[in-house]
Every structure is written in C-alpha cells, then in structure tokens.
Protein backbone atom coordinates (compact mmCIF):
# COMPACT_ATOMS: atom_id res chain seq x y z
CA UNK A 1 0.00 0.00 0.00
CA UNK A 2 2.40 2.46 0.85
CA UNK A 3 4.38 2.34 -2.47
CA UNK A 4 1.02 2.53 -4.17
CA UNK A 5 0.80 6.01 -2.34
CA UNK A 6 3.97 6.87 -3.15
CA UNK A 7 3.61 6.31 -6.72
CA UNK A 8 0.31 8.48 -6.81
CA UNK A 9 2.17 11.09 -4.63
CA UNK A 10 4.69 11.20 -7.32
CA UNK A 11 2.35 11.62 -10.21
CA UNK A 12 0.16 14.14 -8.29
CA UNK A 13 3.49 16.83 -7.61
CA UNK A 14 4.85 16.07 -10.77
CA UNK A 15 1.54 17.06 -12.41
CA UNK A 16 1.99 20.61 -10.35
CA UNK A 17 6.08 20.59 -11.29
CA UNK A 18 4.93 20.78 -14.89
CA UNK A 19 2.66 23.26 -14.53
CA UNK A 20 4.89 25.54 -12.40
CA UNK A 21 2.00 25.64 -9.50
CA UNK A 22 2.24 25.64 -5.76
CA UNK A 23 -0.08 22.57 -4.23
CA UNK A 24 -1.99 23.36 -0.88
CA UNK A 25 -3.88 21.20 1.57
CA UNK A 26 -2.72 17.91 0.22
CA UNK A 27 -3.12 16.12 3.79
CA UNK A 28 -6.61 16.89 4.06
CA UNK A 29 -7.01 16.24 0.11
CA UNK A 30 -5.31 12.95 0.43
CA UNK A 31 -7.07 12.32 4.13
CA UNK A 32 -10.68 12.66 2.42
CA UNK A 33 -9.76 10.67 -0.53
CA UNK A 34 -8.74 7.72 1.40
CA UNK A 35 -11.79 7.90 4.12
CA UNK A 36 -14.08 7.69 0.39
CA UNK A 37 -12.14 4.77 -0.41
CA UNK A 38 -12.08 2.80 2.53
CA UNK A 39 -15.48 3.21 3.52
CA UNK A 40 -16.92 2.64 -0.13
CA UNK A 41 -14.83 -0.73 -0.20
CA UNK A 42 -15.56 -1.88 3.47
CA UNK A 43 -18.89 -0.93 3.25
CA UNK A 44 -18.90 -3.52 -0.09
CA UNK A 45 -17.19 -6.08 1.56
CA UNK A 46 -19.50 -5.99 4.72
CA UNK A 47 -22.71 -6.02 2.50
CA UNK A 48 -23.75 -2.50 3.19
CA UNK A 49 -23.63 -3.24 6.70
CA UNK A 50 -22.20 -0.31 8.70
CA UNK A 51 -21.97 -1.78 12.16
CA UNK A 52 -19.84 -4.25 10.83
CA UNK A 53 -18.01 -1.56 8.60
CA UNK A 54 -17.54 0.86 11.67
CA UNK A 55 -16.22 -1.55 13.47
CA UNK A 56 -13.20 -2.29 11.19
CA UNK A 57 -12.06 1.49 10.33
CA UNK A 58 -12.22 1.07 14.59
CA UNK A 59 -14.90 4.42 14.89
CA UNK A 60 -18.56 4.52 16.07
CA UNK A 61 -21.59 3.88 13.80
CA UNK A 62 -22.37 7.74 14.66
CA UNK A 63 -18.85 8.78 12.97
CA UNK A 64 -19.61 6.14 9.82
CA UNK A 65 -22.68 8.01 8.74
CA UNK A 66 -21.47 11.38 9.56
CA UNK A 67 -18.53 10.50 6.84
CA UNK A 68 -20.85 9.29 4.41
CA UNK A 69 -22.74 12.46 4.87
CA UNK A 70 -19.66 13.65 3.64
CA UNK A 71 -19.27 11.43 0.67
C-alpha cells in the first residue's frame, strides 16, 4: 500500500512541477480521498452493513454516517 501512495504522490506533484504551480492542503485532500475509499470498499465487503463496517475502520456507527454524509 504504501508504495502505491507513493507512486500516486509522485504523479500528483509532478503534475503541479509541470505546470509551475504551488499545491496546498494535500493532507486533508489525500485524508478525504482515502476515508471515500475505505469506507466505499468496506462498506462492499460488509454487504452495506455499517456496524460491521464501523467496526473495522475502529470508529462509532455515529462517525460512519457522519462521513458518508460527507461522501
């Protein structure tokens, strides 16, 4: 996984090297990205079921549906 980041990393600030532009905000970018894809994948897995999928990102049922709120 982490190389996968890396490699995405890569491609994302090389994108802004071409272009001669400053990125911002890239944690909470890449934070909100990654809470889309975990919880759109887990939530697959666990056959929609969000107890189940709260329980493996390790937050409350109360968070879960606040970040799909969100999504």
């Amino acid at each position: 996984m982490k190389k996968c980041i890396q490699k995405e990393l890569k491609k994302y600030f090389n994108n802004f090297d071409e272009k001669g532009i400053e990125p911002n905000n890239v944690h909470n970018l890449l934070h909100q990205e990654l809470d889309k894809i975990m919880i759109k994948y887990i939530l697959k897995k666990t056959c929609n079921n969000q107890s189940k999928t709260a329980k493996i990102l390790g937050i409350s049922r109360n968070t879960l549906k606040t970040k799909l709120n969100k999504i």
